[in-house]
N, C-alpha and C. Protein backbone atom coordinates (compact mmCIF):
# COMPACT_ATOMS: atom_id res chain seq x y z
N UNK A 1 30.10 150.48 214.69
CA UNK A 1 30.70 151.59 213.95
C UNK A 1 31.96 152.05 214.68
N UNK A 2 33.08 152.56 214.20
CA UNK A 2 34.06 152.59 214.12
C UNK A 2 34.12 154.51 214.69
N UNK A 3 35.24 155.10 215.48
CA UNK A 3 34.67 156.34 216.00
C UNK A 3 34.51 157.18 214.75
N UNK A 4 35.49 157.15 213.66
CA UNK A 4 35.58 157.37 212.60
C UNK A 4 34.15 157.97 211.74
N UNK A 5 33.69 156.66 211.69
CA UNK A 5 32.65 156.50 210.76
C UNK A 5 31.43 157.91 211.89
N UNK A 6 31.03 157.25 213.33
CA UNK A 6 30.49 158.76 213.68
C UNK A 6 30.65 159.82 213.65
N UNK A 7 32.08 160.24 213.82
CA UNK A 7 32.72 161.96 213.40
C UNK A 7 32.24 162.32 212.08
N UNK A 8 32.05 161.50 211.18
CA UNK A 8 32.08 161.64 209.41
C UNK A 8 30.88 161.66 209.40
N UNK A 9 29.62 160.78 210.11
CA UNK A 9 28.41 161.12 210.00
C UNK A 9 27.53 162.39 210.56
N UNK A 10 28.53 162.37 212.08
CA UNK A 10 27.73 163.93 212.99
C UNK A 10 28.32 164.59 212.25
N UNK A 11 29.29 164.62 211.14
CA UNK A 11 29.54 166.74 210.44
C UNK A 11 28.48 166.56 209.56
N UNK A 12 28.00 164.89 208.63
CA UNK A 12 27.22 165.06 207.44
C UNK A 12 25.84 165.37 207.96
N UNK A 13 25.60 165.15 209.41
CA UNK A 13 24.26 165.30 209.44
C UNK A 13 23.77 166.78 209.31
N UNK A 14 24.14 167.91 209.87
CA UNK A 14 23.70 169.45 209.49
C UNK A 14 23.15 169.35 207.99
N UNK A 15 23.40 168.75 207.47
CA UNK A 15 23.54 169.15 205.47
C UNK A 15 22.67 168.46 205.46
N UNK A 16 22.40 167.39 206.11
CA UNK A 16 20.86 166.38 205.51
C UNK A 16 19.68 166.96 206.43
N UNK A 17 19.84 167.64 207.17
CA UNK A 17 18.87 168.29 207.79
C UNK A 17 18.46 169.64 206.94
N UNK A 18 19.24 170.07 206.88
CA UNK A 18 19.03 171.56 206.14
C UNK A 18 19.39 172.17 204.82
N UNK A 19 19.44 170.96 203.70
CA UNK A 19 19.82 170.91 202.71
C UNK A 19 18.10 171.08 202.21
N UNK A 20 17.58 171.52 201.39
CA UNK A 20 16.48 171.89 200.33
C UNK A 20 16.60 172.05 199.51
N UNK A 21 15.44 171.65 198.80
CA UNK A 21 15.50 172.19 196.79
C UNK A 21 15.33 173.87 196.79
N UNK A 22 16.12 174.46 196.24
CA UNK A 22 15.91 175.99 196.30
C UNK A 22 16.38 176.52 194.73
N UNK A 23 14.94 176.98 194.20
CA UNK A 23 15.94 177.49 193.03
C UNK A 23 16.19 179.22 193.65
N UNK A 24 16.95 179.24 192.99
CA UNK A 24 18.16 181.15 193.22
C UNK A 24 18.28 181.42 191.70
N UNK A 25 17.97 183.09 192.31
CA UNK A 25 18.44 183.87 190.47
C UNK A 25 18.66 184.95 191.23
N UNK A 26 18.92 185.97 190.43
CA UNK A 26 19.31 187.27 191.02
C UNK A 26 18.00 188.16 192.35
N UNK A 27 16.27 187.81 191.72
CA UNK A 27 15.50 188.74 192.52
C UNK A 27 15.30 187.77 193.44
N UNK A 28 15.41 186.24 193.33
CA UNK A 28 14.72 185.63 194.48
C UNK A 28 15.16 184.44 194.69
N UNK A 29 14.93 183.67 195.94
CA UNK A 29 15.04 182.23 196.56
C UNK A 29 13.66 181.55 196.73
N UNK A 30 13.47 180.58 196.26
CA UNK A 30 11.84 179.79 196.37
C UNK A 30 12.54 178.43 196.96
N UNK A 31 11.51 177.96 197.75
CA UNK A 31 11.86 176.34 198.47
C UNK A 31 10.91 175.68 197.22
N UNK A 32 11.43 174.43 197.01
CA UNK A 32 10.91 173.30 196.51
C UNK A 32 10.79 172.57 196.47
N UNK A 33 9.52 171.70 196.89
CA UNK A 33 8.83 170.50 197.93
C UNK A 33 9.81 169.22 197.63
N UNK A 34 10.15 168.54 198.43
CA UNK A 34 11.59 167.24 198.49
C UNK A 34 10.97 166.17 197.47
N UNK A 35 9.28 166.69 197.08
CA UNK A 35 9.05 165.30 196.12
C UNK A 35 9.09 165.97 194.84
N UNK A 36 9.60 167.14 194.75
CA UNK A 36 10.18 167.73 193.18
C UNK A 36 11.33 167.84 192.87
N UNK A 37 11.51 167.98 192.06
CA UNK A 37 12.97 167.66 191.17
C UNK A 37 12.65 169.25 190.38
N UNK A 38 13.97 169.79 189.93
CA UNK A 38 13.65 170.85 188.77
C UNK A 38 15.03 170.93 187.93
N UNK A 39 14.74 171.56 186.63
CA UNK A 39 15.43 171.46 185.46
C UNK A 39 15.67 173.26 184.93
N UNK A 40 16.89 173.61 184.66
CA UNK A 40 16.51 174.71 184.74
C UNK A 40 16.13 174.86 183.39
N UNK A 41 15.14 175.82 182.57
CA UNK A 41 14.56 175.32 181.08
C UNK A 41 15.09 176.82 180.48
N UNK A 42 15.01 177.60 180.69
CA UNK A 42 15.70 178.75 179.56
C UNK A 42 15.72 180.28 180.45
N UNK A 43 16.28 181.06 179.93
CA UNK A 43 16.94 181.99 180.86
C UNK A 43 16.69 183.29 179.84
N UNK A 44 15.94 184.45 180.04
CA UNK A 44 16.21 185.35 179.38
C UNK A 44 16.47 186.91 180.90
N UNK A 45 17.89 187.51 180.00
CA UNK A 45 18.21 188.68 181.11
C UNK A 45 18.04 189.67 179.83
N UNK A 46 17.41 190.97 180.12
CA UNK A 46 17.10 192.33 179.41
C UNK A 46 17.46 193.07 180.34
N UNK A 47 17.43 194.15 179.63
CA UNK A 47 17.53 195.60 180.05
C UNK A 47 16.45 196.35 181.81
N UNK A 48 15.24 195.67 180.83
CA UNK A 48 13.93 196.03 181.56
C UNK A 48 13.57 195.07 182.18
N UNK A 49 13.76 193.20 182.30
CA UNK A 49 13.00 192.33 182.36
C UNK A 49 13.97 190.98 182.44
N UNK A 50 13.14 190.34 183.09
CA UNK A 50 14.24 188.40 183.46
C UNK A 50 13.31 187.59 183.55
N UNK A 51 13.58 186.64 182.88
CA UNK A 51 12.69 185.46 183.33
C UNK A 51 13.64 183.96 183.18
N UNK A 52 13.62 183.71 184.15
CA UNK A 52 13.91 182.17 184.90
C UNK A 52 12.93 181.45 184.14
N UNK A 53 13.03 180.05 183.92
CA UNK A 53 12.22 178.83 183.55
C UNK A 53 13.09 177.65 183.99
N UNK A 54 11.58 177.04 184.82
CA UNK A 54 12.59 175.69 185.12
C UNK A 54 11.08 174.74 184.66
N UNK A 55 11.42 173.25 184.43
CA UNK A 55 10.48 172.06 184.30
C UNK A 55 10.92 171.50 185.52
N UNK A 56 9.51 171.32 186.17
CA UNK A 56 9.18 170.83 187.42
C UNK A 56 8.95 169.69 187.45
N UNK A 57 9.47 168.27 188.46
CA UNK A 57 9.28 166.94 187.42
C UNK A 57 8.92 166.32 189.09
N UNK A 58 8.44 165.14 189.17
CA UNK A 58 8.04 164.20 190.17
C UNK A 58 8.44 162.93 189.25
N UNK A 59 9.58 162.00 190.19
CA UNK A 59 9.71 160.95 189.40
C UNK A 59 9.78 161.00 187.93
N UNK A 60 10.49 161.88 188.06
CA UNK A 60 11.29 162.07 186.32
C UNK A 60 10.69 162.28 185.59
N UNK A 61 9.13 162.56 186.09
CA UNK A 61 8.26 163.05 184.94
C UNK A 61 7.74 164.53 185.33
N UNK A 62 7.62 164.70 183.48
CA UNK A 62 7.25 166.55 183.73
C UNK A 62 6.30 167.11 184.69
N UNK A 63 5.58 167.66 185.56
CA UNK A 63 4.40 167.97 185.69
C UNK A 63 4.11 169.34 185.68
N UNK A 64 4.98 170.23 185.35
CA UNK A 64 4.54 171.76 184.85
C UNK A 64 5.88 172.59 184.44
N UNK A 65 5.48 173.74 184.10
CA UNK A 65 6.91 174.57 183.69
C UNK A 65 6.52 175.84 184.42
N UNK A 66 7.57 176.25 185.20
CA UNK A 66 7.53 177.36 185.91
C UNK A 66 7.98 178.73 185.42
N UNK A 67 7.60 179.71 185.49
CA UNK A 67 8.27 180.74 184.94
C UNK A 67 8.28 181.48 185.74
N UNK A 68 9.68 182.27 186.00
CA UNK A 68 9.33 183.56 187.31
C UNK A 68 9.79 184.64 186.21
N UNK A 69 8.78 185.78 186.40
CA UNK A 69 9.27 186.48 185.62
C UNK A 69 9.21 188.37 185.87
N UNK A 70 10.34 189.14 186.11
CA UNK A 70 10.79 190.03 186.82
C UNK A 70 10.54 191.04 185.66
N UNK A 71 10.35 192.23 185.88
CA UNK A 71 9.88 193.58 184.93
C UNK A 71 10.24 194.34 185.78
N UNK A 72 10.65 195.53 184.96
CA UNK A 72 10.55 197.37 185.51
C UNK A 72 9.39 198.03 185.63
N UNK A 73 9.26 198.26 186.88
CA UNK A 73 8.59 199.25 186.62
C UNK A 73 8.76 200.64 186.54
N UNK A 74 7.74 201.75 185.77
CA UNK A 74 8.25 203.00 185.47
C UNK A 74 7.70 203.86 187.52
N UNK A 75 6.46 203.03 187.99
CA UNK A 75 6.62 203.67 189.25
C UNK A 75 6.02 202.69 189.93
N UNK A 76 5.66 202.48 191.22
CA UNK A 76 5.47 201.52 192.16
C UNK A 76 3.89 201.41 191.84
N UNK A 77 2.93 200.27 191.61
CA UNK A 77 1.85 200.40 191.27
C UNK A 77 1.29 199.33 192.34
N UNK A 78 0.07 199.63 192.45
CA UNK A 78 -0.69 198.33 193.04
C UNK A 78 -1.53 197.38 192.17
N UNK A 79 -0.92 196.15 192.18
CA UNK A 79 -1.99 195.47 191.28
C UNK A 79 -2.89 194.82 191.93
N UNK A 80 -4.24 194.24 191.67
CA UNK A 80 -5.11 194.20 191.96
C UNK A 80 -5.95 193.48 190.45
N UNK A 81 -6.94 193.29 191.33
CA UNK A 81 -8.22 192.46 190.79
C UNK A 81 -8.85 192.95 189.27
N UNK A 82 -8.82 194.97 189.82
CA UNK A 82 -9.10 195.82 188.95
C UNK A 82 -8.15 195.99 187.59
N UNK A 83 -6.65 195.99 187.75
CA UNK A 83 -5.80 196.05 186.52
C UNK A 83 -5.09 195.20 186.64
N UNK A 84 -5.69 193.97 186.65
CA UNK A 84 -4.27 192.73 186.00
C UNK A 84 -3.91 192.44 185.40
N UNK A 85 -4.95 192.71 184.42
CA UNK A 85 -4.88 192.66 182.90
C UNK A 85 -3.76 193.38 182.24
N UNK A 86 -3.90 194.36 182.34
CA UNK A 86 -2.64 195.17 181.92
C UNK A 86 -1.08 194.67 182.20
N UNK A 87 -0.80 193.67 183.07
CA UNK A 87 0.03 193.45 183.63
C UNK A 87 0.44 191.69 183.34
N UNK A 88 -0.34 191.41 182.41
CA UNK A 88 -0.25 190.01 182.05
C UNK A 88 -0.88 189.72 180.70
N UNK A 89 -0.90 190.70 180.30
CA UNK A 89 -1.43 190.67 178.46
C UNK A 89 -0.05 189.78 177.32
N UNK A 90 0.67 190.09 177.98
CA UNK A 90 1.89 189.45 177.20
C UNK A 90 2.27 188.09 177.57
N UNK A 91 1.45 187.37 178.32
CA UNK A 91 1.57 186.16 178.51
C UNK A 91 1.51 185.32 177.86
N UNK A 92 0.04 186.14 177.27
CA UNK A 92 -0.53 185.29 175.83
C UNK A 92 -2.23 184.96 175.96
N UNK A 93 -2.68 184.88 175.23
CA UNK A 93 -4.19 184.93 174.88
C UNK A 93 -4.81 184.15 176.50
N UNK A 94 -4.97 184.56 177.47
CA UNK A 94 -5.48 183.84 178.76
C UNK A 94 -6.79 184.16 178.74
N UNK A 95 -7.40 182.84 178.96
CA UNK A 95 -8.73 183.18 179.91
C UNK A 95 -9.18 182.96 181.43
N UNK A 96 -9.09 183.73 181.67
CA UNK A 96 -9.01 183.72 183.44
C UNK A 96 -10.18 183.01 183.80
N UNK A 97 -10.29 182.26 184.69
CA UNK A 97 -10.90 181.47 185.28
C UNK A 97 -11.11 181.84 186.17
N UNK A 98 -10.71 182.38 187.54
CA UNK A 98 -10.91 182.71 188.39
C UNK A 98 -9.57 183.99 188.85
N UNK A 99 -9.77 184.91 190.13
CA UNK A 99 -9.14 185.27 191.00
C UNK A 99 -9.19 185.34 191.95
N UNK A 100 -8.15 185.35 192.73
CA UNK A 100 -8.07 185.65 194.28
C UNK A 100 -6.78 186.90 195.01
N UNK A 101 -7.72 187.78 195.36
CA UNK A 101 -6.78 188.25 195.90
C UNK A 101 -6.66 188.62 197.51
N UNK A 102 -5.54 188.45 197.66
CA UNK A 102 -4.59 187.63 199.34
C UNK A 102 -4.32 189.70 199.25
N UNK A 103 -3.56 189.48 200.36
CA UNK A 103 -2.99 190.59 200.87
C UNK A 103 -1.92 191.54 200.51
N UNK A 104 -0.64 190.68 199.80
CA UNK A 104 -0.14 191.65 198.96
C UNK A 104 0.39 190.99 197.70
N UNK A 105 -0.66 189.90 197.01
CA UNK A 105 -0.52 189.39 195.71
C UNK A 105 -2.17 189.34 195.46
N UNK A 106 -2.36 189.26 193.75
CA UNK A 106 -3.08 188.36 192.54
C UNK A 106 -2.86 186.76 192.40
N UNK A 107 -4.12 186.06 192.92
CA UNK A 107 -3.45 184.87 192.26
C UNK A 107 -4.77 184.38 191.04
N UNK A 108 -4.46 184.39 190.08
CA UNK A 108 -4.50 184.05 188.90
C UNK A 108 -5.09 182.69 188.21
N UNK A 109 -5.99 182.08 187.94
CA UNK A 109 -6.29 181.02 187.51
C UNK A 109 -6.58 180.99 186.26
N UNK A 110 -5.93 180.06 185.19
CA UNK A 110 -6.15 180.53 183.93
C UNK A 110 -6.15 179.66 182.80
N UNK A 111 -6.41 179.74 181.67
CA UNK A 111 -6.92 178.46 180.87
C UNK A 111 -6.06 178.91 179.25
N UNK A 112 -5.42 178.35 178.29
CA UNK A 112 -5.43 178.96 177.06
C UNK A 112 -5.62 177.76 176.59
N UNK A 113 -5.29 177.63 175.73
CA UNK A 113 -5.50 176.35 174.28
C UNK A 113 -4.76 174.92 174.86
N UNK A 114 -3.60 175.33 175.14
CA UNK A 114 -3.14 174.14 175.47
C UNK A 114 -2.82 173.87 177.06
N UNK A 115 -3.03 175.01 177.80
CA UNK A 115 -2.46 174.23 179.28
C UNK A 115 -3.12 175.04 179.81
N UNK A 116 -3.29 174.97 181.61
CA UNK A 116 -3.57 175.52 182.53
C UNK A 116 -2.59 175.72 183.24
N UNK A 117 -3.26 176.89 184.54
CA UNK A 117 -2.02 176.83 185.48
C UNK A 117 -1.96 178.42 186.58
N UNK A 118 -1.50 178.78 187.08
CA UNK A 118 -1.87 179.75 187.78
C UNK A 118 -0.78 180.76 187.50
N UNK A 119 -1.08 182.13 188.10
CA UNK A 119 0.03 183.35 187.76
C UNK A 119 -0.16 183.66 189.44
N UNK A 120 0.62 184.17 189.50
CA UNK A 120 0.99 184.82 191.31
C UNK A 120 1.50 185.92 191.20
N UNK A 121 1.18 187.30 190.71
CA UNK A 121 1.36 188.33 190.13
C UNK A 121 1.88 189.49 191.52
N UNK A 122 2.39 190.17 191.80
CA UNK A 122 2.53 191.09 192.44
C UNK A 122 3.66 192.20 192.23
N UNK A 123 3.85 193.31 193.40
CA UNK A 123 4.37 194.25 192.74
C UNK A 123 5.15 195.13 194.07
N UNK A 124 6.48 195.40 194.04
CA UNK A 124 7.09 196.05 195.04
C UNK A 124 7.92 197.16 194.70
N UNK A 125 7.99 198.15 195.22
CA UNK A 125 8.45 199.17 194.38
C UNK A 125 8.54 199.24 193.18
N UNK A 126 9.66 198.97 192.16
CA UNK A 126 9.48 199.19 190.53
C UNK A 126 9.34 198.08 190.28
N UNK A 127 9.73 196.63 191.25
CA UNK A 127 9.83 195.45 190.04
C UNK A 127 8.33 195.21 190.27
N UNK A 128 8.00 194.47 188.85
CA UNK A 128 6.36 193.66 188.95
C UNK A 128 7.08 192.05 188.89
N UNK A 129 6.27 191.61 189.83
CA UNK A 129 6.76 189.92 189.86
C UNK A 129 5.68 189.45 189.39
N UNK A 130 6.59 188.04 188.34
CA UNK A 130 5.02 187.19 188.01
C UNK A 130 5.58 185.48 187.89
N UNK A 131 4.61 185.25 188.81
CA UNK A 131 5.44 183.63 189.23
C UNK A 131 4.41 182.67 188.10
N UNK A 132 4.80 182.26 186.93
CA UNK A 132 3.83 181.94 186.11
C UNK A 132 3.81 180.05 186.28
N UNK A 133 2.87 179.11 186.82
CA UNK A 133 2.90 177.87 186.95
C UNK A 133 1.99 177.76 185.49
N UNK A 134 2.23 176.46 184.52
CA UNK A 134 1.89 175.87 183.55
C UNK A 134 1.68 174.66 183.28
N UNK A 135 0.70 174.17 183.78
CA UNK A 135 0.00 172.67 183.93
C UNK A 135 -0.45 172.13 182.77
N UNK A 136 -0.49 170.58 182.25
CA UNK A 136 -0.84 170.06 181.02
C UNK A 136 -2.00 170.05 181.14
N UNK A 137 -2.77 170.19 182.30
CA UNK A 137 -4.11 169.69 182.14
C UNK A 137 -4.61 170.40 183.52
N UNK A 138 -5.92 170.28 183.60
CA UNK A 138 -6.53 170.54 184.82
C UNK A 138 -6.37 169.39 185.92
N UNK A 139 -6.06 168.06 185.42
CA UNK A 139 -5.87 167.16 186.77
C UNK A 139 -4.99 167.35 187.58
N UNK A 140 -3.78 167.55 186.69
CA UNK A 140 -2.43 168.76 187.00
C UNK A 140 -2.41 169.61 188.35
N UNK A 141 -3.11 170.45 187.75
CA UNK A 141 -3.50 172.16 188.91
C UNK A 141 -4.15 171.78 189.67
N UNK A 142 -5.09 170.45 189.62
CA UNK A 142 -5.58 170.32 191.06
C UNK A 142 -5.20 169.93 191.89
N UNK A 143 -4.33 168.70 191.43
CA UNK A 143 -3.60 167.89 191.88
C UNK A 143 -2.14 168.79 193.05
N UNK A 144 -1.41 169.66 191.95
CA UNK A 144 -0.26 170.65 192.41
C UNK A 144 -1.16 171.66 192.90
N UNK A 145 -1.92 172.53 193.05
CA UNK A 145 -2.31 173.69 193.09
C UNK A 145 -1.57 174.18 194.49
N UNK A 146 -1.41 172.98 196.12
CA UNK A 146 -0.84 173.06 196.93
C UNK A 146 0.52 173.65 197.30
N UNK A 147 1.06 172.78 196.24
CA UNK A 147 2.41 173.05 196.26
C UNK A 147 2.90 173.92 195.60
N UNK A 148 2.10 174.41 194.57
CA UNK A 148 2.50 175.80 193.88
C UNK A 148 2.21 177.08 195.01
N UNK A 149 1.39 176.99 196.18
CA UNK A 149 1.00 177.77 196.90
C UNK A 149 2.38 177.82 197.93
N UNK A 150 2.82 176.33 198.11
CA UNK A 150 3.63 176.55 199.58
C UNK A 150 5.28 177.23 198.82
N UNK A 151 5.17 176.79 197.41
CA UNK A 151 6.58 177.42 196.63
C UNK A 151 6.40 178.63 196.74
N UNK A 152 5.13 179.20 196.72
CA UNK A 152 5.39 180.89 195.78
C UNK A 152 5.37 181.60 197.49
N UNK A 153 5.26 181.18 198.84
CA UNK A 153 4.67 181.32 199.67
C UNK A 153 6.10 181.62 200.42
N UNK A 154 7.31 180.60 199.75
CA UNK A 154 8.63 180.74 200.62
C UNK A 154 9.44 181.80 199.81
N UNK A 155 9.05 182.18 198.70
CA UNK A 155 9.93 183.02 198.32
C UNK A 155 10.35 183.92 199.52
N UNK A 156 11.71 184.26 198.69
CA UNK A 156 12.13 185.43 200.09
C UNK A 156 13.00 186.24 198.32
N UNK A 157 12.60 187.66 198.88
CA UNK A 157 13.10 188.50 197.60
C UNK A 157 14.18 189.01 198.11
N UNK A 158 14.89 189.12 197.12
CA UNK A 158 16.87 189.61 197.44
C UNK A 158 16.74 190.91 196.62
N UNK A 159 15.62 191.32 196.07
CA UNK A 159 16.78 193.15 195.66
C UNK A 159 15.03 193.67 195.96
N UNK A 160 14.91 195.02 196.62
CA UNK A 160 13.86 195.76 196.89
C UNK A 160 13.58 196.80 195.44
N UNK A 161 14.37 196.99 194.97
CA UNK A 161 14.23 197.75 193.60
C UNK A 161 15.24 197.01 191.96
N UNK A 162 14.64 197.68 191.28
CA UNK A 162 15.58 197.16 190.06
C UNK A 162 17.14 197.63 190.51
C-alpha cells in the first residue's frame, strides 16, 4: 500500500467503528442491531401527538413494523400494570398476553387478529411514550423479542417535556 492509500484509510476508520443504525426524530435516538436494515414507513406530526413508523427488515425481508409513538400529556402520570389500559386503548382491539413491569417502563405483550408484538409504554413528565413492535406471527416475537429489548433499551430521549 501506497502512504496514500493509509492516510485515506486511518481518517475512514473512526466512521467504520462508530457509525450505527440509529433512527432520530424529534423526542428520540434508538440504536439498531447491524443485522437490521429500516425503512422509514409513515410519519404523522399533531398538535398533541407524533408517531414515527419504520419497517424493520433482515436481508431485505420484512420482519416487523415499528411504531414510536409520542402524546401530551395533560399532567405527569405513572403508568403501570394497574392503568395501561387507558393508555393504549387506541391502538386497537389488543389482547394482552402478558406484562412486565421493569423499573421505569410497561412492557406489553400482545395479540390482535392479525399480528403480534410488544408495546414498551412509559411516561416522563407530560410526554407518554409508546414504542409499539408488530410481528407477523409469534415465531417473529420470539425469534426478535431480544432485539426489540436491546433497541428500546438504547433509546436516549432529546426533549424532557412537550
Amino acid at each position: 500500500m501506497n502512504k496514500y492509500t493509509i492516510v485515506f484509510l486511518s481518517l475512514l476508520s473512526p466512521i467504520f467503528v462508530y457509525s450505527q443504525n440509529k433512527i432520530e426524530n424529534t423526542y428520540c435516538n434508538m440504536l439498531v442491531s447491524d443485522s437490521i436494515n429500516f425503512e422509514p414507513f409513515k410519519k404523522i406530526n399533531e398538535e398533541k401527538g407524533f408517531i414515527d413508523s419504520y419497517k424493520l427488515l433482515v436481508n431485505s425481508k420484512p420482519i416487523c413494523v415499528l411504531f414510536l409513538m409520542f402524546n401530551k400529556l395533560e399532567a405527569q402520570v405513572n403508568v403501570g400494570e394497574e392503568n395501561y389500559k387507558d393508555y393504549i386503548f387506541d391502538i386497537g382491539e389488543l389482547n394482552v398476553l402478558k406484562t412486565e413491569q421493569e423499573d421505569t417502563y410497561l412492557k406489553i405483550y400482545y395479540k390482535d387478529k392479525k399480528v403480534q408484538g410488544i408495546i414498551y409504554l412509559e411516561s416522563k413528565n407530560d410526554i407518554l411514550y409508546r414504542f409499539v413492535f408488530m410481528f407477523p406471527n409469534e415465531d417473529y416475537l420470539l425469534k426478535y423479542d431480544k432485539i426489540a429489548d436491546s433497541m428500546f433499551s438504547s433509546i436516549e430521549y432529546k426533549k424532557s417535556t412537550w
